[in-house]
PDB file of N, CA and C in Angstrom:
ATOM      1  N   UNK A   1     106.280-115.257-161.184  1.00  0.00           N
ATOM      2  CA  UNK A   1     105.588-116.522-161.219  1.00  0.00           C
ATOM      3  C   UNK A   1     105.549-117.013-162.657  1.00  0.00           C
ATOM      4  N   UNK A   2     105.533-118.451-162.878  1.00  0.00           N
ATOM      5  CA  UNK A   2     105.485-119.125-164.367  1.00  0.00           C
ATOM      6  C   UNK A   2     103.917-119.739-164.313  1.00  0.00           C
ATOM      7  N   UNK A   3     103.281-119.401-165.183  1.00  0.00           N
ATOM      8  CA  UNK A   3     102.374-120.312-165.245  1.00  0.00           C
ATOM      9  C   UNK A   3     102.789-120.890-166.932  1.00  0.00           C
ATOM     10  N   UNK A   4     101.573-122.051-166.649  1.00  0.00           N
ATOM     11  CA  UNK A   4     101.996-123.273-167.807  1.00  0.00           C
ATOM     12  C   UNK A   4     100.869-122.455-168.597  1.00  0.00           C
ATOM     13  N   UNK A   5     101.075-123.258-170.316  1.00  0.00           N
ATOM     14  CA  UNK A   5      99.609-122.786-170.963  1.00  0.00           C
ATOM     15  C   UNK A   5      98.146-123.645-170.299  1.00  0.00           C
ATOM     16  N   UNK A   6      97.126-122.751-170.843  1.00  0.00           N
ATOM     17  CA  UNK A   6      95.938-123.039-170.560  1.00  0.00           C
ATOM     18  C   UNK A   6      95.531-123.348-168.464  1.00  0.00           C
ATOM     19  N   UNK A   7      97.227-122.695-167.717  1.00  0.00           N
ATOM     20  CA  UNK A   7      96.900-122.438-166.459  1.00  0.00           C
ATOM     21  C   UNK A   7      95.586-121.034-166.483  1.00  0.00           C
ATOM     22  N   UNK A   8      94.954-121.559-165.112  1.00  0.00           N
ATOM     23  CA  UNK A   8      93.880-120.519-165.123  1.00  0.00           C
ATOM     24  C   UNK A   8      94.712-119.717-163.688  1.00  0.00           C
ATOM     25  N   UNK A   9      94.589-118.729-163.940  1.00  0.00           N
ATOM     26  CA  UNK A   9      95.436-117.710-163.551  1.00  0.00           C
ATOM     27  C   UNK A   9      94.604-116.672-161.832  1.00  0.00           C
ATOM     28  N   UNK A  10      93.115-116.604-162.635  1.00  0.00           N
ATOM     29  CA  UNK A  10      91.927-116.091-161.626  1.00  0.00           C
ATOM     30  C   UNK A  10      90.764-116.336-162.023  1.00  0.00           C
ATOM     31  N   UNK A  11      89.895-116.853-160.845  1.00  0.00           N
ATOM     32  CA  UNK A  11      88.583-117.227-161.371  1.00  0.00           C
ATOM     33  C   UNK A  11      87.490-116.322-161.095  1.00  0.00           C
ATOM     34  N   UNK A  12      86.138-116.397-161.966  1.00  0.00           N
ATOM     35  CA  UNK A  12      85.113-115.099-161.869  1.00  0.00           C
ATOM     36  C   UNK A  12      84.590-115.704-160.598  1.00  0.00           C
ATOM     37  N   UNK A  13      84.123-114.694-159.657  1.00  0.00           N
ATOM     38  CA  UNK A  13      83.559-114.945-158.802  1.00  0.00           C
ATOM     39  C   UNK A  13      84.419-115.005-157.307  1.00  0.00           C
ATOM     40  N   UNK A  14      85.310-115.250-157.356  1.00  0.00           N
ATOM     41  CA  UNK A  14      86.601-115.382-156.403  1.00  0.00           C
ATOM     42  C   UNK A  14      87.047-114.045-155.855  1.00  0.00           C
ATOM     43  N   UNK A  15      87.291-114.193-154.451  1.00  0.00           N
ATOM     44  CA  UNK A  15      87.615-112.994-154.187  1.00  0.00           C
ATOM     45  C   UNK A  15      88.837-112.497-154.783  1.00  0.00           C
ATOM     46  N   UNK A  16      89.166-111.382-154.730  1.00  0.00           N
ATOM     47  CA  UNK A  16      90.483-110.623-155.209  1.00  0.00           C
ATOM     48  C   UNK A  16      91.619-110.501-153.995  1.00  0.00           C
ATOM     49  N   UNK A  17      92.609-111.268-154.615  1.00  0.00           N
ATOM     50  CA  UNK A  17      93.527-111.120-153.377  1.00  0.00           C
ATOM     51  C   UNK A  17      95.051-110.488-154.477  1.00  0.00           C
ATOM     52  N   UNK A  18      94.981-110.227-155.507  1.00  0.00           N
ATOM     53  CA  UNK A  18      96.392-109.983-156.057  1.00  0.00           C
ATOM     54  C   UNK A  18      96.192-109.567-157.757  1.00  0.00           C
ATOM     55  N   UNK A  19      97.145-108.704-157.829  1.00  0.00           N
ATOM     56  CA  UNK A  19      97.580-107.505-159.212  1.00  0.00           C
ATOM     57  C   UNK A  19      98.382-108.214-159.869  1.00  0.00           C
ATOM     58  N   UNK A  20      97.932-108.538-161.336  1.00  0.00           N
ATOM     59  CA  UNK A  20      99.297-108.984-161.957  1.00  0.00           C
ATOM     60  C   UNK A  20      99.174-107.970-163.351  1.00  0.00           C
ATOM     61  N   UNK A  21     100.800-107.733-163.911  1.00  0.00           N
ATOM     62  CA  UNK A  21     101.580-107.932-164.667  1.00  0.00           C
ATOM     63  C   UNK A  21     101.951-108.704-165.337  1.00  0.00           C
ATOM     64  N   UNK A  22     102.006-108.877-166.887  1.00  0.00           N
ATOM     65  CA  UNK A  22     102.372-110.039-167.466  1.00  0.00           C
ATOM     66  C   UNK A  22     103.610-109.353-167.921  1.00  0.00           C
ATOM     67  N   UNK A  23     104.730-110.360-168.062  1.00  0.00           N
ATOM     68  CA  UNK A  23     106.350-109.902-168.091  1.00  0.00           C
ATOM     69  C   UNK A  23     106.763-110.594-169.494  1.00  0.00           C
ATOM     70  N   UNK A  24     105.909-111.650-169.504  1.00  0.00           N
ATOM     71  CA  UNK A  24     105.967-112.517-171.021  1.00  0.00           C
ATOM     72  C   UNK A  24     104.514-113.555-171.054  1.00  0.00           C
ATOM     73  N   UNK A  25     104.993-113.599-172.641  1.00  0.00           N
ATOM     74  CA  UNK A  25     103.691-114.008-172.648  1.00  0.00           C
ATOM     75  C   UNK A  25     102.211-113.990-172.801  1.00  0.00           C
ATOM     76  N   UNK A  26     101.171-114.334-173.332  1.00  0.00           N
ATOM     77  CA  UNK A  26     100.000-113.751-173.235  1.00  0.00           C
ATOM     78  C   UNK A  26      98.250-114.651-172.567  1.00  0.00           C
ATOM     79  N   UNK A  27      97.588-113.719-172.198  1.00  0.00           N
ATOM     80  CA  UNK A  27      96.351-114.061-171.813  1.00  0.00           C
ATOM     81  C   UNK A  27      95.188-114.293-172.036  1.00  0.00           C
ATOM     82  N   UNK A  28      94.136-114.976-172.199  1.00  0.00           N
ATOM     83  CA  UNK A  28      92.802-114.971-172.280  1.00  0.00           C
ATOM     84  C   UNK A  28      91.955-114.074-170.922  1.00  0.00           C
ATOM     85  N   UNK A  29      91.140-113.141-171.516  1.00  0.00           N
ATOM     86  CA  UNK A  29      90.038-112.745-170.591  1.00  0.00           C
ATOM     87  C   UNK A  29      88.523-113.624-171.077  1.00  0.00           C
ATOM     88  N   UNK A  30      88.085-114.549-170.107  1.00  0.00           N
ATOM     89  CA  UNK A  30      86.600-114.808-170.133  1.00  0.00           C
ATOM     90  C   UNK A  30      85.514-114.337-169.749  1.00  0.00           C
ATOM     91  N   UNK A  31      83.987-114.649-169.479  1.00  0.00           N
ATOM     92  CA  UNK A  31      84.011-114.012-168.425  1.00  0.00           C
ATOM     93  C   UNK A  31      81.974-114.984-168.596  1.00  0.00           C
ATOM     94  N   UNK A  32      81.396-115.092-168.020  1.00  0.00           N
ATOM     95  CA  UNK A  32      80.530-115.841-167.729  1.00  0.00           C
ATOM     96  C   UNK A  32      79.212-115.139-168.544  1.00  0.00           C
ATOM     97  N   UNK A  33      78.150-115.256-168.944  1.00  0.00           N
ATOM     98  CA  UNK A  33      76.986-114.829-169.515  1.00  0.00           C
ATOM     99  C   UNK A  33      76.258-115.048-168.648  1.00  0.00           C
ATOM    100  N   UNK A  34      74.762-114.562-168.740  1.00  0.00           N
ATOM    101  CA  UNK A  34      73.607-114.766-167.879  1.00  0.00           C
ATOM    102  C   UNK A  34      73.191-116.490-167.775  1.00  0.00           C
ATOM    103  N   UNK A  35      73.614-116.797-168.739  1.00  0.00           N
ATOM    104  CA  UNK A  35      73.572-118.594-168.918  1.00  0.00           C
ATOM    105  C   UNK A  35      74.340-119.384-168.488  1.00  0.00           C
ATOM    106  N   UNK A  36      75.474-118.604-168.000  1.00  0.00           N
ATOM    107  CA  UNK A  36      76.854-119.422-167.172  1.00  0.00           C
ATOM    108  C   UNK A  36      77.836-120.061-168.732  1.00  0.00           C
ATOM    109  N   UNK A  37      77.332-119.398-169.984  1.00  0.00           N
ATOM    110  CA  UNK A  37      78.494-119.982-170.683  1.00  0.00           C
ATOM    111  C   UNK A  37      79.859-118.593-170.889  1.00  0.00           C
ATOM    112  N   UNK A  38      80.886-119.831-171.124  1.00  0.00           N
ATOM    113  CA  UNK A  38      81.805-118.537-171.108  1.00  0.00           C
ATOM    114  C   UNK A  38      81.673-117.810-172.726  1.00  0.00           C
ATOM    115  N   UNK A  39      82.622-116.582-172.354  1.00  0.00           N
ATOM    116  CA  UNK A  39      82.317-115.795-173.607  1.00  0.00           C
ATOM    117  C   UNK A  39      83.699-115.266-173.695  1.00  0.00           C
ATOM    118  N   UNK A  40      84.717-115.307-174.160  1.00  0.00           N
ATOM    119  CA  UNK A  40      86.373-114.816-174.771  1.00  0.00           C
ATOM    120  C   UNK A  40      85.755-113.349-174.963  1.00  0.00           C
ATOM    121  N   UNK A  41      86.268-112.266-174.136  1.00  0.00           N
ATOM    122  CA  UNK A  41      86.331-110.997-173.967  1.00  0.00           C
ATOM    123  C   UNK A  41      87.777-110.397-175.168  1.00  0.00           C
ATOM    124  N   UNK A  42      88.629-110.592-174.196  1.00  0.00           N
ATOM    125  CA  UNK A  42      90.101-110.411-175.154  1.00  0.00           C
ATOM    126  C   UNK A  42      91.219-110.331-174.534  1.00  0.00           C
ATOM    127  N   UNK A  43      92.061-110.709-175.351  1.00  0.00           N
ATOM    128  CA  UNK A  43      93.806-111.119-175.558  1.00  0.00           C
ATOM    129  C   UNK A  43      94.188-110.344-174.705  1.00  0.00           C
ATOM    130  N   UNK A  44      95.168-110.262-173.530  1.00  0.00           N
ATOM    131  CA  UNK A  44      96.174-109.731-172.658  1.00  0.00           C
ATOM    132  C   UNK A  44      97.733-110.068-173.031  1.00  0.00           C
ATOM    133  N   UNK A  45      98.123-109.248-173.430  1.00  0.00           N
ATOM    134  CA  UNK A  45      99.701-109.321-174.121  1.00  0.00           C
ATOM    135  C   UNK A  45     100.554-108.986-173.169  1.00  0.00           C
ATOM    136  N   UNK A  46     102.167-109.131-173.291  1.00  0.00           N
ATOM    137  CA  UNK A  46     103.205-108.746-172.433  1.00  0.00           C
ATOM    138  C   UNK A  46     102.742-107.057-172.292  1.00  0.00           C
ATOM    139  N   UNK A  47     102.700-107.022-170.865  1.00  0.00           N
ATOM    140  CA  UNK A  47     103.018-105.307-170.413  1.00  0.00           C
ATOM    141  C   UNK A  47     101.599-105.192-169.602  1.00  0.00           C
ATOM    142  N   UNK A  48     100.929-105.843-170.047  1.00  0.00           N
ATOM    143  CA  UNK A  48      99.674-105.381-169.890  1.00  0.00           C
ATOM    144  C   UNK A  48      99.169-106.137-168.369  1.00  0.00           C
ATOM    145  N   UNK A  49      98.125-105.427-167.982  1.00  0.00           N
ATOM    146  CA  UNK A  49      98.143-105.934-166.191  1.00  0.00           C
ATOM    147  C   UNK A  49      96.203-106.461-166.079  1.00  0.00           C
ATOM    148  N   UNK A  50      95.882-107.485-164.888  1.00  0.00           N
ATOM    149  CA  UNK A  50      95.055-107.615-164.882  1.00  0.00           C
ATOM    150  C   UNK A  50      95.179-107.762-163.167  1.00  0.00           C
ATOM    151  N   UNK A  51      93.585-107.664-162.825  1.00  0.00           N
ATOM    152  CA  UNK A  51      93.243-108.122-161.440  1.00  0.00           C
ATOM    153  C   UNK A  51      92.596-106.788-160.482  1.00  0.00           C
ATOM    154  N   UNK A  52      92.897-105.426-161.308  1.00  0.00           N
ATOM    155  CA  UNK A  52      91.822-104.878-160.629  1.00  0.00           C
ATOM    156  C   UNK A  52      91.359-104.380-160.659  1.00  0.00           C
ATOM    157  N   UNK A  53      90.059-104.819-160.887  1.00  0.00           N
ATOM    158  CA  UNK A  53      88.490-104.716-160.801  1.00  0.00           C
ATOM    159  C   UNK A  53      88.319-104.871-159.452  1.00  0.00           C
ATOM    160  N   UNK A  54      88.597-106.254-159.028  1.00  0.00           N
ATOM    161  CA  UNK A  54      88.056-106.870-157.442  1.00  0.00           C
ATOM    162  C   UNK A  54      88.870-105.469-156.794  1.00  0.00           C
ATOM    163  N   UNK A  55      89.891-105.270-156.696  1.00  0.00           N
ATOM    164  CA  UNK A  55      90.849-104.637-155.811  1.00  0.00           C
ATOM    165  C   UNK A  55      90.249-103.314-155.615  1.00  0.00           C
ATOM    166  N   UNK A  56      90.234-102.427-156.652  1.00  0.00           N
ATOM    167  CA  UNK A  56      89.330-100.799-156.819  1.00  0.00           C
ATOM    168  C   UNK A  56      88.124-101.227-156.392  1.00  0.00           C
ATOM    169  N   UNK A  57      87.586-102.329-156.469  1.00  0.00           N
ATOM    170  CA  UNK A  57      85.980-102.021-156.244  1.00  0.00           C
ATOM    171  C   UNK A  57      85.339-102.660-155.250  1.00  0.00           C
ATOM    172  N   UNK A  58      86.364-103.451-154.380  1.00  0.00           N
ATOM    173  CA  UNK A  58      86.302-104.419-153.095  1.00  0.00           C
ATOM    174  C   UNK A  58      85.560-105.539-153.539  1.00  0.00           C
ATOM    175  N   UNK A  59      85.279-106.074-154.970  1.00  0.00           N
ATOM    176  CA  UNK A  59      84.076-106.770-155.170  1.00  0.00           C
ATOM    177  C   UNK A  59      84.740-108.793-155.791  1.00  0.00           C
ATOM    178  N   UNK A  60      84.101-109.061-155.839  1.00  0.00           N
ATOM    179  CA  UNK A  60      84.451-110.995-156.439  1.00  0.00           C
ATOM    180  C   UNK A  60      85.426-110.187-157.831  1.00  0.00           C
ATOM    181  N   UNK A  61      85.959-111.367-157.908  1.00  0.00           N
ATOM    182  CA  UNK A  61      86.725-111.209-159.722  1.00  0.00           C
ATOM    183  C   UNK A  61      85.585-111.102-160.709  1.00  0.00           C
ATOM    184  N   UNK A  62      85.688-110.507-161.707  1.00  0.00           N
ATOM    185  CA  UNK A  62      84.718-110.155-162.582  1.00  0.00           C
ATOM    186  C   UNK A  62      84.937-110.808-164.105  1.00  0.00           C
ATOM    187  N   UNK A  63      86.102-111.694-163.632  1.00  0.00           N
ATOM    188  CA  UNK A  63      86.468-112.301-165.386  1.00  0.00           C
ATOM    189  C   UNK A  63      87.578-113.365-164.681  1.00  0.00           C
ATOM    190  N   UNK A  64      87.405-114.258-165.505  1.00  0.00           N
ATOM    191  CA  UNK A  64      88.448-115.082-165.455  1.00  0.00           C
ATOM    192  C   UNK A  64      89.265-115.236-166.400  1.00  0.00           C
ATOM    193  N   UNK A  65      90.687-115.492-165.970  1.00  0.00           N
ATOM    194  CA  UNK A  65      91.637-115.200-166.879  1.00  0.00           C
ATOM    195  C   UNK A  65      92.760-116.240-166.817  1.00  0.00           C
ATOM    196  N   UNK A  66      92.768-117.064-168.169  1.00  0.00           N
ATOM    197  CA  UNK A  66      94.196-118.102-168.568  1.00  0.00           C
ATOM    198  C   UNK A  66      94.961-117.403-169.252  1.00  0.00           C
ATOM    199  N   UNK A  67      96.421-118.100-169.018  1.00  0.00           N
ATOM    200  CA  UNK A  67      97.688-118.197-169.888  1.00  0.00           C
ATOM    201  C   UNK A  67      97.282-119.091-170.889  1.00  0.00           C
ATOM    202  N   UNK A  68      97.728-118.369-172.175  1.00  0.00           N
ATOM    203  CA  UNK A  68      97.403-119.077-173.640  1.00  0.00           C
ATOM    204  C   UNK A  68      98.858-119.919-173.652  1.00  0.00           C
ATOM    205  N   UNK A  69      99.951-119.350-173.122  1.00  0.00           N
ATOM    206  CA  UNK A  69     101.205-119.978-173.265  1.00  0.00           C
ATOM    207  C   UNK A  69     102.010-119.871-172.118  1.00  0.00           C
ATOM    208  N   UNK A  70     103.539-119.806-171.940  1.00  0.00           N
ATOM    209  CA  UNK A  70     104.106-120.184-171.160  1.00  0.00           C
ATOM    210  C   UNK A  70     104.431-118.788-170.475  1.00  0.00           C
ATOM    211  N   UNK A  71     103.613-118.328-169.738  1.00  0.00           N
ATOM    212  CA  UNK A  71     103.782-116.662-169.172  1.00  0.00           C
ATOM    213  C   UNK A  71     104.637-116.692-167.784  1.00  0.00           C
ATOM    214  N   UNK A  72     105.308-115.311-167.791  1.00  0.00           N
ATOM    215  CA  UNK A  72     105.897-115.011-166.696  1.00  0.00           C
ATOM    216  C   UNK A  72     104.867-113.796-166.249  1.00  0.00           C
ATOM    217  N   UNK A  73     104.660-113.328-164.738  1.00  0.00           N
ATOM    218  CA  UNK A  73     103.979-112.458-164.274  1.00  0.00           C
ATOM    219  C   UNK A  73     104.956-112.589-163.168  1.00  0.00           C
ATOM    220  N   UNK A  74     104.272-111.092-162.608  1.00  0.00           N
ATOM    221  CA  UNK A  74     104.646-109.888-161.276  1.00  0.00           C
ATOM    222  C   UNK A  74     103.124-110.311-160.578  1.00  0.00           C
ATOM    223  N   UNK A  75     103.227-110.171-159.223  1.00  0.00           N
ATOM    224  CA  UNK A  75     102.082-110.025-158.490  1.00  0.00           C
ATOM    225  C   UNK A  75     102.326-108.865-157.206  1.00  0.00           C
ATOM    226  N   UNK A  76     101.229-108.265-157.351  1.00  0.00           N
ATOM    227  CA  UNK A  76     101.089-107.765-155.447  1.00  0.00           C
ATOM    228  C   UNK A  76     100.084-107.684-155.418  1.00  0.00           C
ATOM    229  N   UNK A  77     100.009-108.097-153.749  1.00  0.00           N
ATOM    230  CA  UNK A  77      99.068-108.459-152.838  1.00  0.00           C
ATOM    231  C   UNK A  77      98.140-107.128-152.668  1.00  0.00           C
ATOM    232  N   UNK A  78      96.893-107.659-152.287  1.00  0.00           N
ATOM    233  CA  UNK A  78      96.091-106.283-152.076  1.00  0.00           C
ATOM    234  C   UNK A  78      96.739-105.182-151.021  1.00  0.00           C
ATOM    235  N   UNK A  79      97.797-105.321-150.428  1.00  0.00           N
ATOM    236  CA  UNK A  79      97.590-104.380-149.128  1.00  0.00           C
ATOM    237  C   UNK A  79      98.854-103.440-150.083  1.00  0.00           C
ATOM    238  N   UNK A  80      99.870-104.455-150.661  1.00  0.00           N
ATOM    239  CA  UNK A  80     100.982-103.643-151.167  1.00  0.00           C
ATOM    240  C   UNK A  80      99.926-102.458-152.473  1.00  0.00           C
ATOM    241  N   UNK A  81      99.214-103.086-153.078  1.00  0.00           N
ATOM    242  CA  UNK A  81      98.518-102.438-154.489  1.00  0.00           C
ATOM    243  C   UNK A  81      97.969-101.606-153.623  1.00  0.00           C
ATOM    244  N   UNK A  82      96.831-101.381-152.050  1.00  0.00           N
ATOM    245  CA  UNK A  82      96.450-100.282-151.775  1.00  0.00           C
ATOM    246  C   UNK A  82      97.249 -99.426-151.728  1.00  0.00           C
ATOM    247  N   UNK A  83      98.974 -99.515-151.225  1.00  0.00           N
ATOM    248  CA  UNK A  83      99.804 -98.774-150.619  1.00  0.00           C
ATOM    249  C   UNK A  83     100.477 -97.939-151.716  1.00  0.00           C
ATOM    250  N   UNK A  84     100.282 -98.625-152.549  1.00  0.00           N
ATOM    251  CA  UNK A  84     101.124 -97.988-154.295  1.00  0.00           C
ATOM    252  C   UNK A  84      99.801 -96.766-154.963  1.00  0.00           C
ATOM    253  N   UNK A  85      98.214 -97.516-154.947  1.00  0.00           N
ATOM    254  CA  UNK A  85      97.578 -96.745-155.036  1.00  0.00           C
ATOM    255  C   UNK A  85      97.349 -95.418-154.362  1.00  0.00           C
ATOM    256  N   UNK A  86      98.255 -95.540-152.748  1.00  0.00           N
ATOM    257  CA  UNK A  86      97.695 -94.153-152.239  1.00  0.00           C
ATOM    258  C   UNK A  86      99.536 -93.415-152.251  1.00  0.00           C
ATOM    259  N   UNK A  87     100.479 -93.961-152.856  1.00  0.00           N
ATOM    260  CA  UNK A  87     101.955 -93.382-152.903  1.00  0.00           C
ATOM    261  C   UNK A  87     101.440 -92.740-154.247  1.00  0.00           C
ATOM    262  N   UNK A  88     100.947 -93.279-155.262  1.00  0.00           N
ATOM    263  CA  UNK A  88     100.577 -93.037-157.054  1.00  0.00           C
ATOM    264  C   UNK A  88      99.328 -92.903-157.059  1.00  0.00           C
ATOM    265  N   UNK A  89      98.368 -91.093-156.593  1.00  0.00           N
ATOM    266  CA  UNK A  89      97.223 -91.141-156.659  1.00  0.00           C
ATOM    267  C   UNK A  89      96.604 -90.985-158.070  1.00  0.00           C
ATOM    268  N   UNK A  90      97.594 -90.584-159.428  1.00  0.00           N
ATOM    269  CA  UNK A  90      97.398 -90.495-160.366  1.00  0.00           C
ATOM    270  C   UNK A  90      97.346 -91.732-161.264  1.00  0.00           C
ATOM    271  N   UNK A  91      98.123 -92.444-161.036  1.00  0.00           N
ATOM    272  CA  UNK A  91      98.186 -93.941-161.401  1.00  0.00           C
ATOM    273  C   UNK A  91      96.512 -94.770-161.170  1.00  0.00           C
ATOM    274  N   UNK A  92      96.413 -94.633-159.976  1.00  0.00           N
ATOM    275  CA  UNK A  92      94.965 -94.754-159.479  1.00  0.00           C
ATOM    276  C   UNK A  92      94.026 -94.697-159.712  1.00  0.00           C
ATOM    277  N   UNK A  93      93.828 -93.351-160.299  1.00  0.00           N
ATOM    278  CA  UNK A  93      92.813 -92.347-161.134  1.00  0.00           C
ATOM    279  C   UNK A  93      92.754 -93.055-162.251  1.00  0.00           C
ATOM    280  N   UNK A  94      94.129 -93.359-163.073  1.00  0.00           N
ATOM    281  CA  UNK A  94      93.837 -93.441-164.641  1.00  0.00           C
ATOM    282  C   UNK A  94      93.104 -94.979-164.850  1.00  0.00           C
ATOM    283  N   UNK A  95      93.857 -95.881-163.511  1.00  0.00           N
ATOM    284  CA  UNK A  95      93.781 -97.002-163.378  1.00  0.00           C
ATOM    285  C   UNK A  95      91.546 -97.645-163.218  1.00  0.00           C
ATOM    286  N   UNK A  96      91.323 -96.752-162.882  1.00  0.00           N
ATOM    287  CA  UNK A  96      90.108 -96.570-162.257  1.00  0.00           C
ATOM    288  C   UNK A  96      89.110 -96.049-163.729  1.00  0.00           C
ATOM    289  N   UNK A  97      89.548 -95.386-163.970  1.00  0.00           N
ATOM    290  CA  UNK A  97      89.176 -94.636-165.344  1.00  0.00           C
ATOM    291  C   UNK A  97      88.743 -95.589-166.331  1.00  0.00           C
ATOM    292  N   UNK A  98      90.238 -96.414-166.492  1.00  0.00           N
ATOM    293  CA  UNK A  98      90.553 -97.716-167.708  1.00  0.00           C
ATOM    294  C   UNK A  98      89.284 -99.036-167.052  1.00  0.00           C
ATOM    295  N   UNK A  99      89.274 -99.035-166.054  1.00  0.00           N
ATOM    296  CA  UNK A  99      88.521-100.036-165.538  1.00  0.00           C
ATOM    297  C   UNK A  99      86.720 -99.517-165.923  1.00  0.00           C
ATOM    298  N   UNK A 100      86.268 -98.407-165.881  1.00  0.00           N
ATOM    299  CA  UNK A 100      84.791 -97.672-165.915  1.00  0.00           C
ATOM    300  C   UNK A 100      84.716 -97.588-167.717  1.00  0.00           C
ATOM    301  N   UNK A 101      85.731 -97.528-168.243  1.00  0.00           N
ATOM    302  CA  UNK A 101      85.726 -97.663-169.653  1.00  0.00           C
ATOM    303  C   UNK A 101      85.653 -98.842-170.358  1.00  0.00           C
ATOM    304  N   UNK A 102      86.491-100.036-169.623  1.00  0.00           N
ATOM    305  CA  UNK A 102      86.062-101.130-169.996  1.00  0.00           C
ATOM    306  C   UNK A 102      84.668-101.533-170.097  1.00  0.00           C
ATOM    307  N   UNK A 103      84.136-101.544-168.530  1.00  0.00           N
ATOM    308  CA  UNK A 103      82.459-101.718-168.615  1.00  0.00           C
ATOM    309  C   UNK A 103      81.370-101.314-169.713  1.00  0.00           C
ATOM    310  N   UNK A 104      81.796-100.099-170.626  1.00  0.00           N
ATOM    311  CA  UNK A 104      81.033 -99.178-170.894  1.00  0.00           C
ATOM    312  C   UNK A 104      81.625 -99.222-172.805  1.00  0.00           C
ATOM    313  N   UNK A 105      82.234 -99.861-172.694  1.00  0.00           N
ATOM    314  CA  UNK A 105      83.005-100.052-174.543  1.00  0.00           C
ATOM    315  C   UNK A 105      81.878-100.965-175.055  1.00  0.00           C
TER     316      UNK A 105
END
């Protein structure tokens, strides 16, 4: 998929329907305050993947996230990402790990 710059990519609060990969290109993570203003978390560069939080944790998106520029991404759908998660239970683990560490940095 191409998104344009300043496309918004996933919104907080939205359910989780899909895993991305960025292939080029880079990202903004936002993510809402107790006041509803946004707050710039941080930069998502080529390689780097976003989208699950909702997916591991069955829950709304937890950040919203734009293309700063002209990005290419990979997507899969929740059923393919469960199916990879239970082919790659280690992937899973670490994936899960990186996500409980974020919260907690």
């Amino acid at each position: 998929m191409l998104y344009l710059p300043e496309d918004t990519i996933i919104c907080q609060g939205q359910n989780g329907a899909n895993f991305f990969f960025i292939a080029k290109g880079d990202c903004e993570v936002w993510v809402k305050d107790h006041v509803k203003n946004n707050q710039f978390v941080k930069q998502l560069i080529q390689g780097e993947y976003f989208g699950e939080i909702a997916l591991l944790n069955s829950c709304q998106r937890t950040a919203t996230v734009k293309s700063t520029n002209y990005c290419t991404m990979a997507s899969v759908d929740k059923i393919i990402f469960y199916d990879l998660c239970n082919s790659f239970s280690d992937i899973f683990i670490k994936m899960k790990q990186k996500a409980v560490s974020t919260y907690h940095d």
